[in-house]
N, C-alpha and C. Protein backbone atom coordinates (compact mmCIF):
# COMPACT_ATOMS: atom_id res chain seq x y z
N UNK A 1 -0.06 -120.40 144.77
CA UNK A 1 -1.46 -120.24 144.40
C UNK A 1 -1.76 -118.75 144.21
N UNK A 2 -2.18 -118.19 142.99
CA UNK A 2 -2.73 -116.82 142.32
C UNK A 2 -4.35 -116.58 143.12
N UNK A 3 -4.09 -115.96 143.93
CA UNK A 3 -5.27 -115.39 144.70
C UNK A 3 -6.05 -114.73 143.53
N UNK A 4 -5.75 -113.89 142.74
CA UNK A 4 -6.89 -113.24 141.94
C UNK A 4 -7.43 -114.02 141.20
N UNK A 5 -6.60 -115.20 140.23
CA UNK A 5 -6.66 -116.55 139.34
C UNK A 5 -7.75 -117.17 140.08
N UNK A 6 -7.90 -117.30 141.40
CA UNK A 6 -8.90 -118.62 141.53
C UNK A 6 -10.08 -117.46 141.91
N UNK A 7 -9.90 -116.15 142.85
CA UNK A 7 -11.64 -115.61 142.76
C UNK A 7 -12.36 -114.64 141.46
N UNK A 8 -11.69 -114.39 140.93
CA UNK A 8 -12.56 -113.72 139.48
C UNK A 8 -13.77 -114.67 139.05
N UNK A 9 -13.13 -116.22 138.77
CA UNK A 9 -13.85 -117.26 138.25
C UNK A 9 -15.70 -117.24 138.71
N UNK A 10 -14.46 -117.78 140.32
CA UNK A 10 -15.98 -117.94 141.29
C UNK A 10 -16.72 -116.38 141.42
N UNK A 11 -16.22 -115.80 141.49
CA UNK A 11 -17.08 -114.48 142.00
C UNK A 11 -18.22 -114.10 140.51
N UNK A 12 -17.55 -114.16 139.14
CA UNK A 12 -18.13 -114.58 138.15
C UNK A 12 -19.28 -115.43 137.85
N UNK A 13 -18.92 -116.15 138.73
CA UNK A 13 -20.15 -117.59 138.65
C UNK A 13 -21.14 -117.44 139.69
N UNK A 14 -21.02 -116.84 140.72
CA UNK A 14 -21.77 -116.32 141.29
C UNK A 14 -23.20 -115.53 141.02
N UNK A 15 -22.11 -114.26 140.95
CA UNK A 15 -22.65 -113.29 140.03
C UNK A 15 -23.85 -113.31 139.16
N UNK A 16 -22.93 -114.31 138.21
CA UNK A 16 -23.79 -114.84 137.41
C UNK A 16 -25.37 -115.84 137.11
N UNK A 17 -25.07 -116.59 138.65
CA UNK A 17 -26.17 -117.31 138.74
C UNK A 17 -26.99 -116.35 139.95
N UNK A 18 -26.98 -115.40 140.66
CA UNK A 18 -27.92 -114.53 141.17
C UNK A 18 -28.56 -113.37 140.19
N UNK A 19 -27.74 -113.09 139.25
CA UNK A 19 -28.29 -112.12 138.23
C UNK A 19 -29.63 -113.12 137.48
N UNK A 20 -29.16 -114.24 136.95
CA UNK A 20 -30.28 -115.33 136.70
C UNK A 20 -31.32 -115.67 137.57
N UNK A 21 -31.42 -115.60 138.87
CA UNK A 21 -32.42 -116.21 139.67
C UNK A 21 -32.62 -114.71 139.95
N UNK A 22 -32.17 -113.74 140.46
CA UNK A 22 -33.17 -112.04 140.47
C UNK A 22 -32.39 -110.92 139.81
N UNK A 23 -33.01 -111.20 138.82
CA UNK A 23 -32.14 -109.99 137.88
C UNK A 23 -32.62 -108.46 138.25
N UNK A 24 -32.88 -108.50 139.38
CA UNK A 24 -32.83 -106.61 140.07
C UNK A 24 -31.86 -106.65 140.20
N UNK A 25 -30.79 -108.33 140.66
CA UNK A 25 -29.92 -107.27 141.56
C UNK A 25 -28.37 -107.03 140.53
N UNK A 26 -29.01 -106.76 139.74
CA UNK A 26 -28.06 -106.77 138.32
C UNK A 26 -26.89 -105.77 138.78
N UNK A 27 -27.93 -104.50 138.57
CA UNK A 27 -26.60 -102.74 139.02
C UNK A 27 -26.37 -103.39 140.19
N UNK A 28 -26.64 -104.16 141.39
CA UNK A 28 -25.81 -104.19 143.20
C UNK A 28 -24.76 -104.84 142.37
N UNK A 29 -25.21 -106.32 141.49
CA UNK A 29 -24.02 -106.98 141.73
C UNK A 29 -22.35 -106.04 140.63
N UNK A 30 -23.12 -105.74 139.59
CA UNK A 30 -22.10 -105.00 138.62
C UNK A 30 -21.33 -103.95 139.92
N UNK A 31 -21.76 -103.25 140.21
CA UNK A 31 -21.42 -101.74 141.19
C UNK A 31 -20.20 -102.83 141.65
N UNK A 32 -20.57 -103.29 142.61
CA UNK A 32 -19.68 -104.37 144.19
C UNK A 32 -18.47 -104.95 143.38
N UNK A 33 -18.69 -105.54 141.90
CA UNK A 33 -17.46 -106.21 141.32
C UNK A 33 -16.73 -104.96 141.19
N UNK A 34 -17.35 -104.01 140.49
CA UNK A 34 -16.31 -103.38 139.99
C UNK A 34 -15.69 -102.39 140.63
N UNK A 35 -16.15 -102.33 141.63
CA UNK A 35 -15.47 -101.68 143.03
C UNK A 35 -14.31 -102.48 143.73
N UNK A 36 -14.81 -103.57 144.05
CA UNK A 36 -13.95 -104.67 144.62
C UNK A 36 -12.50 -104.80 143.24
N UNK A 37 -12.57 -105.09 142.06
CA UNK A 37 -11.47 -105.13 140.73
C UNK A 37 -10.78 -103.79 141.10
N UNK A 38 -11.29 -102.30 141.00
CA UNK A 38 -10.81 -101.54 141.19
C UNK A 38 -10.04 -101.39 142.63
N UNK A 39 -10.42 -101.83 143.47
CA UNK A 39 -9.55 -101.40 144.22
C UNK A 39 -8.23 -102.71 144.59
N UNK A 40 -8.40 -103.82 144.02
CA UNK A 40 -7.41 -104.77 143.54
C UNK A 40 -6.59 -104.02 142.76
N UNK A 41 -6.91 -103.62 141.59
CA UNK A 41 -5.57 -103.00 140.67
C UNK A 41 -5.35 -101.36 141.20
N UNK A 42 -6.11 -101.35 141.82
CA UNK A 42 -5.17 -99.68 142.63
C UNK A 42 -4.08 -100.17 143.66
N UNK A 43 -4.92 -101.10 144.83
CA UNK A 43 -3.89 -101.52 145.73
C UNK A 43 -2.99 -102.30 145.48
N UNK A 44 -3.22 -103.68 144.55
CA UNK A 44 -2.44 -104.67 144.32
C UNK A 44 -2.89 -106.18 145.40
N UNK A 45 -3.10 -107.22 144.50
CA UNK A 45 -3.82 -108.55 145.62
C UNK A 45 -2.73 -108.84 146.55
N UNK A 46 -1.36 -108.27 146.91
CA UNK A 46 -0.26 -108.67 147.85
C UNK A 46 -0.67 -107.84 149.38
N UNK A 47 -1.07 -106.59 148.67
CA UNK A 47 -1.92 -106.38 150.20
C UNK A 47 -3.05 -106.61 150.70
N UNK A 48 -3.90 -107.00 150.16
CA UNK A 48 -5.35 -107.88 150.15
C UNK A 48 -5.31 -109.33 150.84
N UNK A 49 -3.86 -109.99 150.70
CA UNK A 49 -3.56 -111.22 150.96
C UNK A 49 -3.06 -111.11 152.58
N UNK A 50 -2.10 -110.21 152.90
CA UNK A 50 -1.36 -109.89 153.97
C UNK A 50 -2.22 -109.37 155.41
């Protein structure tokens, strides 16, 4: 099982349906993904998992 494969989706869909119900929190939620992605492809999801 691809740990990154199954949370992008959901974290996406998330995302997505709180940006729809309060779209303030548009920049929190953008900032947090793309912090969280970045530090996936700096570290790698094998140490994220461990």
């Amino acid at each position: 099982m691809n740990f990154n494969v199954l949370l992008t989706p959901m974290v996406s869909l998330i995302a997505g349906i709180l940006i729809l119900v309060v779209p303030r929190l548009l920049n929190f939620i953008v900032a947090i993904y793309l912090i969280i992605i970045g530090l996936i492809g700096l570290f790698g999801t094998g140490h994220l998992l461990h």
